[in-house]
C-alpha atoms as a PDB file:
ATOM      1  CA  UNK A   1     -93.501   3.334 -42.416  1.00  0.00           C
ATOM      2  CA  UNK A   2     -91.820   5.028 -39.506  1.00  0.00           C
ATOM      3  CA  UNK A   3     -93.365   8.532 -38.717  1.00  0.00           C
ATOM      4  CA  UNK A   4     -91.431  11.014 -37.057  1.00  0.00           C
ATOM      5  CA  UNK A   5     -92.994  14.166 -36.152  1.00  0.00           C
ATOM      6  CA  UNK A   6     -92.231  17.545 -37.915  1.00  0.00           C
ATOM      7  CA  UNK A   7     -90.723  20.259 -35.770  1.00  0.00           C
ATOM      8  CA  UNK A   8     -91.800  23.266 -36.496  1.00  0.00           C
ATOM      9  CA  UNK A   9     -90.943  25.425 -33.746  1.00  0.00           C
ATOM     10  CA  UNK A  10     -87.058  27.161 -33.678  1.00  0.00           C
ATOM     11  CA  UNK A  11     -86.113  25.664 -30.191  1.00  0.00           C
ATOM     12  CA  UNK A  12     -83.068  23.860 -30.516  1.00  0.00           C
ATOM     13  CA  UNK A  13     -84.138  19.881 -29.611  1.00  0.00           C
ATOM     14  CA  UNK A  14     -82.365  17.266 -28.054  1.00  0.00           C
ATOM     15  CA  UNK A  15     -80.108  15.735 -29.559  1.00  0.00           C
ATOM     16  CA  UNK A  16     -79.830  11.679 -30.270  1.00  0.00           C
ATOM     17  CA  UNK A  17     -77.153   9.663 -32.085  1.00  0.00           C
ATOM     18  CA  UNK A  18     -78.313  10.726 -35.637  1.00  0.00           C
ATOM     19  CA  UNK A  19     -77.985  15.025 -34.427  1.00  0.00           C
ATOM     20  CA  UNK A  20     -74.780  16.791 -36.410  1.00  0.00           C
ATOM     21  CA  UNK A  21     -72.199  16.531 -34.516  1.00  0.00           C
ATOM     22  CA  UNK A  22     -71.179  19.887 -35.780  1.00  0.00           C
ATOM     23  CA  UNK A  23     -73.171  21.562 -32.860  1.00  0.00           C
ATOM     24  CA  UNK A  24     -71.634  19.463 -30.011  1.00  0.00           C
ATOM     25  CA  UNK A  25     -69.050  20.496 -28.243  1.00  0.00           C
ATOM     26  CA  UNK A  26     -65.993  19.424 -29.835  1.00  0.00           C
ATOM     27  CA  UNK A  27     -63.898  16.622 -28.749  1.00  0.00           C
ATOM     28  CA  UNK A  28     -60.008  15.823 -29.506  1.00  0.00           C
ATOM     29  CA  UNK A  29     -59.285  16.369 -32.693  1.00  0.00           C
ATOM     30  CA  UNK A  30     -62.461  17.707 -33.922  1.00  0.00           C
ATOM     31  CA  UNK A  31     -61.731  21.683 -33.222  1.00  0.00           C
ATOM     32  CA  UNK A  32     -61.657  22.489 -36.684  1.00  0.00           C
ATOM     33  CA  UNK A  33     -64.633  21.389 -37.368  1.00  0.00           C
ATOM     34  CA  UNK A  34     -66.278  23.320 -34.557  1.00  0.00           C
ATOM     35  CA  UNK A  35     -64.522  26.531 -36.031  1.00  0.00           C
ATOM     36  CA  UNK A  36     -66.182  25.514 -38.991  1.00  0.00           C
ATOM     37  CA  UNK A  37     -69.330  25.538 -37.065  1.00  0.00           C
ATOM     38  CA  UNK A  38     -69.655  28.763 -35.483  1.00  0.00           C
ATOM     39  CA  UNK A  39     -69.430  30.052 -38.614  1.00  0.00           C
ATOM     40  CA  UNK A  40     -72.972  29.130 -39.331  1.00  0.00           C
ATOM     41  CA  UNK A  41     -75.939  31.210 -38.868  1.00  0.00           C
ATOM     42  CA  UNK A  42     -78.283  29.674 -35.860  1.00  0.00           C
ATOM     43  CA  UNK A  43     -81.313  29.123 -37.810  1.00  0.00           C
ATOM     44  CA  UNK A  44     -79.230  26.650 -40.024  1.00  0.00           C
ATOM     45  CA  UNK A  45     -77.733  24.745 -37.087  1.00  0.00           C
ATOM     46  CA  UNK A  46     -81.175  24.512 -35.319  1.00  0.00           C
ATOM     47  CA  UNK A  47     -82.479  23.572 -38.832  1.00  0.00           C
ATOM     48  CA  UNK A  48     -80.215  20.778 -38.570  1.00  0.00           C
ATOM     49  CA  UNK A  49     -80.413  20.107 -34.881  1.00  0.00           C
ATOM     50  CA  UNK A  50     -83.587  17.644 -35.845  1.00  0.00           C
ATOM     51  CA  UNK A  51     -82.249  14.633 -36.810  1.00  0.00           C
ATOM     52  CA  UNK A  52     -84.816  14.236 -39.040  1.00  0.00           C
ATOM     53  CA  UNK A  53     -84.042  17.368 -40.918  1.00  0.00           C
ATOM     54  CA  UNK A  54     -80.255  16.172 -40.674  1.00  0.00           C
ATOM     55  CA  UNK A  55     -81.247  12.981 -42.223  1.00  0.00           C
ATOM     56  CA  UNK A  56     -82.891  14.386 -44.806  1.00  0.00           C
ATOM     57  CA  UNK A  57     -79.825  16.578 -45.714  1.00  0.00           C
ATOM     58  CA  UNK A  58     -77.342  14.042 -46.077  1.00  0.00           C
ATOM     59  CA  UNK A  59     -79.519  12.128 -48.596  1.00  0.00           C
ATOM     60  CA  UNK A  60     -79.498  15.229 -50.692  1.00  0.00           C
ATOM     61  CA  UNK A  61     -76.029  15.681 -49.914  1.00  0.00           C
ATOM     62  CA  UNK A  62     -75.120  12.479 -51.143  1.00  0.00           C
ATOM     63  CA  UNK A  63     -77.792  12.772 -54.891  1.00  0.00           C
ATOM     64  CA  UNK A  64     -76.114  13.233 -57.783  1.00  0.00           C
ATOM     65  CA  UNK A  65     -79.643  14.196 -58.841  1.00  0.00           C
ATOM     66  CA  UNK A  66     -82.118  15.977 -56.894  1.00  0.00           C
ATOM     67  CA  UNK A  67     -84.874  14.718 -55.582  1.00  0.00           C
ATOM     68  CA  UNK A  68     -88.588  14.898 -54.807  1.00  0.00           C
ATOM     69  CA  UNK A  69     -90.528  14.567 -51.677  1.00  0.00           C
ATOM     70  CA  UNK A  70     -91.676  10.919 -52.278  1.00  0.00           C
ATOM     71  CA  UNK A  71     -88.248   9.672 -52.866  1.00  0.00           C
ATOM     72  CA  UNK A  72     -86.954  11.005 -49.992  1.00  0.00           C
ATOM     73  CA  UNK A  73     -89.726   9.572 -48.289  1.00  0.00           C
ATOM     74  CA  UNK A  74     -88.763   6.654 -49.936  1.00  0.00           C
ATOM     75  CA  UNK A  75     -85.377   6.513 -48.759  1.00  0.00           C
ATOM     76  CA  UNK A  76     -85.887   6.774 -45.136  1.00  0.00           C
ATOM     77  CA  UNK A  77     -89.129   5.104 -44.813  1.00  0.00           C
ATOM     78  CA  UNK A  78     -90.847   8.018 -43.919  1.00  0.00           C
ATOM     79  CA  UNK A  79     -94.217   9.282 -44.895  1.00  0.00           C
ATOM     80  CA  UNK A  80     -94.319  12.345 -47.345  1.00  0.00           C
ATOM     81  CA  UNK A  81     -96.635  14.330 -44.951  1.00  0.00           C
ATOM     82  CA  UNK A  82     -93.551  14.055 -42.105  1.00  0.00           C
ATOM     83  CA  UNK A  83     -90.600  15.283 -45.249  1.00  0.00           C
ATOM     84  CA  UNK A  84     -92.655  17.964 -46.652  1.00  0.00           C
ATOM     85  CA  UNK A  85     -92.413  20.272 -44.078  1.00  0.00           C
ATOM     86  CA  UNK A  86     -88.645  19.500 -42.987  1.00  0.00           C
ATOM     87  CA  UNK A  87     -87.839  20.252 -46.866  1.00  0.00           C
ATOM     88  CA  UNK A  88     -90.020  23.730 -46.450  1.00  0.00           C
ATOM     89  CA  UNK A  89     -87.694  24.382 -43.501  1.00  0.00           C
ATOM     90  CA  UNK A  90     -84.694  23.832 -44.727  1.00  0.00           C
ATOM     91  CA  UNK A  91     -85.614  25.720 -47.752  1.00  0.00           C
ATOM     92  CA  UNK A  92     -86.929  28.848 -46.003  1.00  0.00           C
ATOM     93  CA  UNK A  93     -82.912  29.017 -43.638  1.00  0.00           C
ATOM     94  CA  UNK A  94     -81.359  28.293 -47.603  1.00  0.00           C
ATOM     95  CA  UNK A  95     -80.044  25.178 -47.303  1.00  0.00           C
ATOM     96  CA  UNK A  96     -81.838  23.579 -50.101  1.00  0.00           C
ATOM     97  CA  UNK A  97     -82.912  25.182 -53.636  1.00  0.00           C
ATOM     98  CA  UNK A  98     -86.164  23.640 -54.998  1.00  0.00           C
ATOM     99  CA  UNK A  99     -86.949  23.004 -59.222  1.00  0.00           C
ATOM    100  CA  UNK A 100     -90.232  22.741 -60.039  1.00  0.00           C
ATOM    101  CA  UNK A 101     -91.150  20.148 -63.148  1.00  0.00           C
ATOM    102  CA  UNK A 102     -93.940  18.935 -64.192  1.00  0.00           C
ATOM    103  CA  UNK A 103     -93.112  15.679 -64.167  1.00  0.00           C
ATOM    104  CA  UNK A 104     -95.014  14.528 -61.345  1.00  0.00           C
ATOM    105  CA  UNK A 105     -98.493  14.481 -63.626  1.00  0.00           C
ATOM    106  CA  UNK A 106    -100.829  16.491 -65.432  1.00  0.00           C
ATOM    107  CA  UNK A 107    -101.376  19.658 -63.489  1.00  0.00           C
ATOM    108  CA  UNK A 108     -99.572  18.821 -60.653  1.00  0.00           C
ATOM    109  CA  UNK A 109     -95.721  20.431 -61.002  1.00  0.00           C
ATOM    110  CA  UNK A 110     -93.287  18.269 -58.788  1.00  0.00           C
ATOM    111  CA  UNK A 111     -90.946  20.067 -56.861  1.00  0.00           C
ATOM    112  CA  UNK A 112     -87.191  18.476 -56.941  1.00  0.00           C
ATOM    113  CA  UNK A 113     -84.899  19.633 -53.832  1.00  0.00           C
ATOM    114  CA  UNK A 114     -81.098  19.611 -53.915  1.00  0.00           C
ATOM    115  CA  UNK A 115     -78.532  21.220 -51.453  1.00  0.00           C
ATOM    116  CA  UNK A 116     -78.148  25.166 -52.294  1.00  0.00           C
ATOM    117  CA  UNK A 117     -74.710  26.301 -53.860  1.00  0.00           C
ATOM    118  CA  UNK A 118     -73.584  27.910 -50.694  1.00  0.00           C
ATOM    119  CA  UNK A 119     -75.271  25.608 -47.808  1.00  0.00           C
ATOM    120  CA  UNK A 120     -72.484  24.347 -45.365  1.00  0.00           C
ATOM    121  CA  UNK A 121     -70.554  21.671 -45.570  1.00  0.00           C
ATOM    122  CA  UNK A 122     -70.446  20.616 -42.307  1.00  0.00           C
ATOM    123  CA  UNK A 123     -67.719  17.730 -42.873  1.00  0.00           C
ATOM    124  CA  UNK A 124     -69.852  16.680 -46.575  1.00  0.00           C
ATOM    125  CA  UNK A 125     -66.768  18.372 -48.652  1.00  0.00           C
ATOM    126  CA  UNK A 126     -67.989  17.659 -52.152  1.00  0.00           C
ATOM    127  CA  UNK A 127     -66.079  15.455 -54.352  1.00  0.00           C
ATOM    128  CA  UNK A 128     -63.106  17.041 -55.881  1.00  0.00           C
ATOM    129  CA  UNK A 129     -63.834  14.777 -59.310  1.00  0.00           C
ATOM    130  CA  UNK A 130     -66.099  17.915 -60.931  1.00  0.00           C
ATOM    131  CA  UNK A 131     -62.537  20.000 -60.393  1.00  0.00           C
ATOM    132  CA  UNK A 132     -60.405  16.790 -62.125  1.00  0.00           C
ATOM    133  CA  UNK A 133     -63.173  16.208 -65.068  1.00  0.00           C
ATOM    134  CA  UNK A 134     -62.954  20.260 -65.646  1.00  0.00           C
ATOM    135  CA  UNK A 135     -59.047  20.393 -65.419  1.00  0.00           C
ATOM    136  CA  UNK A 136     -59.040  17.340 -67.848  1.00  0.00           C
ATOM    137  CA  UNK A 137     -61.231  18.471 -70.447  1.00  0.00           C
ATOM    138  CA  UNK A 138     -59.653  22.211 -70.521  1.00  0.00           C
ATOM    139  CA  UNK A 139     -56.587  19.656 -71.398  1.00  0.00           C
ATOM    140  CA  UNK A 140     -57.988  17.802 -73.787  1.00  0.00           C
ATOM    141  CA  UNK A 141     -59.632  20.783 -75.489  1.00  0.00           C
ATOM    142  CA  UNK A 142     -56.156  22.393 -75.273  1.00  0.00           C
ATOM    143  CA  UNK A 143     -54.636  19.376 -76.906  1.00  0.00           C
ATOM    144  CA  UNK A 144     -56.861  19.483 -80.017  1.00  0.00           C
ATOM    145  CA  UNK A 145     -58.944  16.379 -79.087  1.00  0.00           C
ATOM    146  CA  UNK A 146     -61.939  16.181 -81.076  1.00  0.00           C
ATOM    147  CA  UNK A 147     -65.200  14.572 -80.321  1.00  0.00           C
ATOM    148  CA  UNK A 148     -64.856  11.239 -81.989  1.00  0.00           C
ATOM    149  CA  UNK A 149     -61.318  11.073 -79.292  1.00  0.00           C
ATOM    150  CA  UNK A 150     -63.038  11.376 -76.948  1.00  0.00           C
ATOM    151  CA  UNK A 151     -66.312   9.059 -77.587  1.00  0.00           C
ATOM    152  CA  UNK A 152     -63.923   6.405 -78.231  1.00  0.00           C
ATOM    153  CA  UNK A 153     -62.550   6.972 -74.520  1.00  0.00           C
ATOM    154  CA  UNK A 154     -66.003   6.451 -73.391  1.00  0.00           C
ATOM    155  CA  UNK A 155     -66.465   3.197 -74.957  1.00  0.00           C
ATOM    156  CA  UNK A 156     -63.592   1.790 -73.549  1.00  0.00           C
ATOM    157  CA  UNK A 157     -65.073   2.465 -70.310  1.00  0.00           C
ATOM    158  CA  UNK A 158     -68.974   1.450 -71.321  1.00  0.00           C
ATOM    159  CA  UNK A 159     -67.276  -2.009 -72.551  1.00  0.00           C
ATOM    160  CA  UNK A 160     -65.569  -2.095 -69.080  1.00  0.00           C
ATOM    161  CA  UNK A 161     -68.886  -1.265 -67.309  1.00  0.00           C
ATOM    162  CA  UNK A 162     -70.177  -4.374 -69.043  1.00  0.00           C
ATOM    163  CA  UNK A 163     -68.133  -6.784 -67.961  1.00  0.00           C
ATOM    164  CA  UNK A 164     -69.696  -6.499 -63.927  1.00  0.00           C
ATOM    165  CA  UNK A 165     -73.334  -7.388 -65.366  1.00  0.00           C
ATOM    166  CA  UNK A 166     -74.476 -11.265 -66.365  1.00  0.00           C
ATOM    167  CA  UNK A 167     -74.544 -12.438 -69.709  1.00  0.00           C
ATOM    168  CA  UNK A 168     -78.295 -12.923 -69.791  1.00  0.00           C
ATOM    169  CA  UNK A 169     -78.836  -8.944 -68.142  1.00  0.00           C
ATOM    170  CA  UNK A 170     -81.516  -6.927 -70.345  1.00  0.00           C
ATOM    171  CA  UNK A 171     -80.004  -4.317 -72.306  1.00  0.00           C
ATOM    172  CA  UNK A 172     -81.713  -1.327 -71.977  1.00  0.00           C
ATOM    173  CA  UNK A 173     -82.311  -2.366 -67.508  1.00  0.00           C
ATOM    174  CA  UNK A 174     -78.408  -2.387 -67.324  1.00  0.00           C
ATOM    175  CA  UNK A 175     -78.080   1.098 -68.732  1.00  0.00           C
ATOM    176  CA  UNK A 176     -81.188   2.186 -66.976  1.00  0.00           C
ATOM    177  CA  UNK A 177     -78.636   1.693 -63.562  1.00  0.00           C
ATOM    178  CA  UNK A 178     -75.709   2.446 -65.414  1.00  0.00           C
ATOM    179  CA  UNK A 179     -76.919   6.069 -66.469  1.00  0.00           C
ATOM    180  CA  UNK A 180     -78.862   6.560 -63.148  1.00  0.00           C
ATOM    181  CA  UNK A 181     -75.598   5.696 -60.817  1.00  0.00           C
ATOM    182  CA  UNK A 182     -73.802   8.576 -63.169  1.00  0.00           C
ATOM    183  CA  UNK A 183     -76.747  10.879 -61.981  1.00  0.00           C
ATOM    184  CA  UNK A 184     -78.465  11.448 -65.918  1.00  0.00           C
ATOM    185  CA  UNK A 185     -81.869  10.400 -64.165  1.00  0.00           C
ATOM    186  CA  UNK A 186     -82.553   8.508 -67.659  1.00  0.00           C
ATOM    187  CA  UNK A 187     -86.504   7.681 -68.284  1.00  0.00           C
ATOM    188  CA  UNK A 188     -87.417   5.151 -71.074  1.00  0.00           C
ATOM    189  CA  UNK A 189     -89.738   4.720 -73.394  1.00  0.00           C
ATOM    190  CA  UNK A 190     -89.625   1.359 -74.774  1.00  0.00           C
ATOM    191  CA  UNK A 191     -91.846  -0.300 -78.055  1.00  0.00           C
ATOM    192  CA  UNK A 192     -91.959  -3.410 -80.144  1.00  0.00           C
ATOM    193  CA  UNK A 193     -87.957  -3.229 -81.763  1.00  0.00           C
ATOM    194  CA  UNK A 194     -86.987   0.236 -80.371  1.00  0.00           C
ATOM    195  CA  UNK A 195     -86.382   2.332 -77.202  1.00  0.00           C
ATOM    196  CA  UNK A 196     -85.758   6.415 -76.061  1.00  0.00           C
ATOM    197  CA  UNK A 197     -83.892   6.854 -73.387  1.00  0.00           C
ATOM    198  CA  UNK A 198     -84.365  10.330 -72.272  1.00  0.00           C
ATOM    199  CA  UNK A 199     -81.818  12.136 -69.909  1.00  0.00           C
ATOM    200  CA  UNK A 200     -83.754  14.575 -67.689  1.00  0.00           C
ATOM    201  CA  UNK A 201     -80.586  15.727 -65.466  1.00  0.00           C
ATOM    202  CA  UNK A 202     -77.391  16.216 -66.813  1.00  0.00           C
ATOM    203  CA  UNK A 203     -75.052  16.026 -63.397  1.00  0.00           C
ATOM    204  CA  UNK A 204     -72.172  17.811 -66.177  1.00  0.00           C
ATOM    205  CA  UNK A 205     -74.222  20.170 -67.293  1.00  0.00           C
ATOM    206  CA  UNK A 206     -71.737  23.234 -66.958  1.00  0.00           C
ATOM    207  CA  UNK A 207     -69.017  21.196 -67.975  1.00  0.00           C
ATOM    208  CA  UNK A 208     -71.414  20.305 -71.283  1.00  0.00           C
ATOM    209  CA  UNK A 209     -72.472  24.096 -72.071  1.00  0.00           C
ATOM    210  CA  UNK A 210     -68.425  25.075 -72.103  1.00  0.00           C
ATOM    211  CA  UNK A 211     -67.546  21.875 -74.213  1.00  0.00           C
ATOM    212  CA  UNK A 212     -70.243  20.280 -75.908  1.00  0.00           C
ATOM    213  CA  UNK A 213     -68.299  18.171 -78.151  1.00  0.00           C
ATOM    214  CA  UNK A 214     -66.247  16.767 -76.015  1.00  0.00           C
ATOM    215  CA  UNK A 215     -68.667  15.908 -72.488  1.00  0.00           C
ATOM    216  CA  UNK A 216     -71.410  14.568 -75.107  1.00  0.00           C
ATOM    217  CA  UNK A 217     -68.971  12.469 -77.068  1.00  0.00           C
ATOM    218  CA  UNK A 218     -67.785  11.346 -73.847  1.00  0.00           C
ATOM    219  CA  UNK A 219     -70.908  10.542 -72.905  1.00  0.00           C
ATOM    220  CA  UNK A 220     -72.302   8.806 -76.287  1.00  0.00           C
ATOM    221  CA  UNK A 221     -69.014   6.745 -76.224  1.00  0.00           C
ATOM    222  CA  UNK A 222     -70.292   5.594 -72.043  1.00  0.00           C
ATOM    223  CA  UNK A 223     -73.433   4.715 -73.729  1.00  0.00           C
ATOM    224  CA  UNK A 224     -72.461   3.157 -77.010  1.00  0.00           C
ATOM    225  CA  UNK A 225     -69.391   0.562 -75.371  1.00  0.00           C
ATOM    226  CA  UNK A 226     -71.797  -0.506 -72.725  1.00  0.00           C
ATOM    227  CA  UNK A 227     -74.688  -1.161 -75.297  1.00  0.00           C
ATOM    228  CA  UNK A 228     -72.034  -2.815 -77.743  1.00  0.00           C
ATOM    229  CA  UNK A 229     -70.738  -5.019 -75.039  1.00  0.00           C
ATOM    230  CA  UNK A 230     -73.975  -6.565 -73.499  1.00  0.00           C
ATOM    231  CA  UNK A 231     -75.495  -6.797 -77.342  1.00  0.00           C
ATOM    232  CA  UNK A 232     -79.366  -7.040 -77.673  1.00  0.00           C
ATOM    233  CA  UNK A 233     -79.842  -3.449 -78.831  1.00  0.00           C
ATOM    234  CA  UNK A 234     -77.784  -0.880 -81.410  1.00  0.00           C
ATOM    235  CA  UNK A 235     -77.141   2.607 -81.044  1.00  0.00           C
ATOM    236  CA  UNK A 236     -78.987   4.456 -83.849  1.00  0.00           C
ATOM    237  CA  UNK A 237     -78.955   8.017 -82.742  1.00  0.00           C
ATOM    238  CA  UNK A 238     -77.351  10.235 -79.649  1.00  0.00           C
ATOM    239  CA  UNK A 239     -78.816  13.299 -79.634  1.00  0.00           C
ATOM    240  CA  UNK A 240     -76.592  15.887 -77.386  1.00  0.00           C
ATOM    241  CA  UNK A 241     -77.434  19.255 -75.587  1.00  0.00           C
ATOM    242  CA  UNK A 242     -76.586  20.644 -79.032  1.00  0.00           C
ATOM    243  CA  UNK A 243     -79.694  19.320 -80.477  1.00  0.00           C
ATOM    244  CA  UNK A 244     -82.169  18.683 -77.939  1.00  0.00           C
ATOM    245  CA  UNK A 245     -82.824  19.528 -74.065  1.00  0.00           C
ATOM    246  CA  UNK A 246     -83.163  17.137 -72.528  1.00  0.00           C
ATOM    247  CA  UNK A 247     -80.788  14.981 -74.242  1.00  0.00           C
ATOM    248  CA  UNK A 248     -81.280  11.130 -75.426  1.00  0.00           C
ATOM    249  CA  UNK A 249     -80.232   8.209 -77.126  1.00  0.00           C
ATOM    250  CA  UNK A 250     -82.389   6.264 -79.499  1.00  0.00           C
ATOM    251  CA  UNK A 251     -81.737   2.618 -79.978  1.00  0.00           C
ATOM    252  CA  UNK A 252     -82.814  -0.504 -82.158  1.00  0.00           C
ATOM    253  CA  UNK A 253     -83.827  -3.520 -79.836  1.00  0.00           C
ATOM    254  CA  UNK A 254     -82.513  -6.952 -81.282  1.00  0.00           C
END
């Protein structure tokens, strides 16, 4: 693994091709984004002046889940002892917000970062599809669309999902990468003729709480049309943030 020192001290360092280019001086074309910049407090743009730290940033940036040391680590083949301490950093200047499960084994809570609710952009806008999917379901749920409308919406795109993965793909693998690409973080556990799939993130979790019905049904119908399409396993039971946290799907394996 590559190994790149920690920097602890709050000199700003020099900066290489990976640096933000928010902090350079700004060339043609770029002066809005340097307004944008001087906006920030110094301790975040010297928090971000490493481009380790940077690095670091954009993969949370770019999560739909968040994520723990070692898979950041992971990511940029760096050792956990070298992230740890950029995370710590970035947390104490409040650019990242930190969940603690315990997940990561018996008596040892794992700590999950992602990018705080009001850490800077600095050019990583976030998609505008959370404003579309809420504008869309206030429709829908202004329209009188029920759950099952919904769910069968879902399918249609599950069945559609399908279609990209080989005839021969294992069922319950495909919607392993299928759920984890949507961000659900989905963790199986898998017997003789059955399988739980278990969703520990919900990346529409607001969106879920204000319209239960509707997200879940959209999301059991995601689920179900994939499943149906690919065959090899039935869905028996989708349990929704109405009747269980975290949320899962239960399934007969043919």
């Amino acid at each position: 693994m590559a190994d790149v020192a920690a920097d602890p001290s709050d000199r700003t360092p020099d900066r290489g091709p990976g640096a933000p280019a928010a902090i350079d001086a700004p060339a043609a074309g770029e002066a809005e984004r340097h307004d944008r910049a001087r906006s920030i407090p110094l301790d975040v743009l010297k928090a971000l002046g490493d481009n380790t730290r940077y690095a670091i940033y954009l993969e949370l940036a770019r999560s739909p889940i968040p994520l723990a040391t070692a898979d950041v680590a992971e990511v940029l083949d760096l050792h956990v002892n070298t992230v740890r301490p950029h995370l710590e950093r970035m947390r104490d200047v409040g650019l990242l917000q930190v969940e603690t499960s315990a997940r990561g084994g018996v008596g040892r809570p794992q700590h999950r970062y992602s990018l705080a609710p009001d850490a800077p952009s600095l050019g990583l806008e976030p998609s505008p599809y959370p404003t579309l999917a809420r504008v869309l379901l206030q429709a829908a749920s202004a329209a009188g669309l029920d759950r099952d409308e919904l769910a069968d919406a879902g399918r249609a795109q599950g069945a559609a999902d399908a279609e990209q993965w080989p005839n021969d793909v294992d069922v319950i693998d495909a919607l392993i990468v299928e759920q984890a690409k949507l961000g659900f973080d989905p963790e199986v556990i898998e017997l003789e003729s059955s399988a739980t799939m278990a969703f520990a993130h919900c990346p529409f979790r607001d969106l879920a709480e204000a319209h239960p019905h509707l997200v879940c049904g959209l999301h059991r119908g995601l689920v179900e049309g994939l499943v149906g399409s690919l065959g090899g396993a039935r869905v028996t039971r989708f349990c929704s943030l109405l009747d269980r946290e975290p949320c899962q799907v239960e399934l007969v394996v043919r």
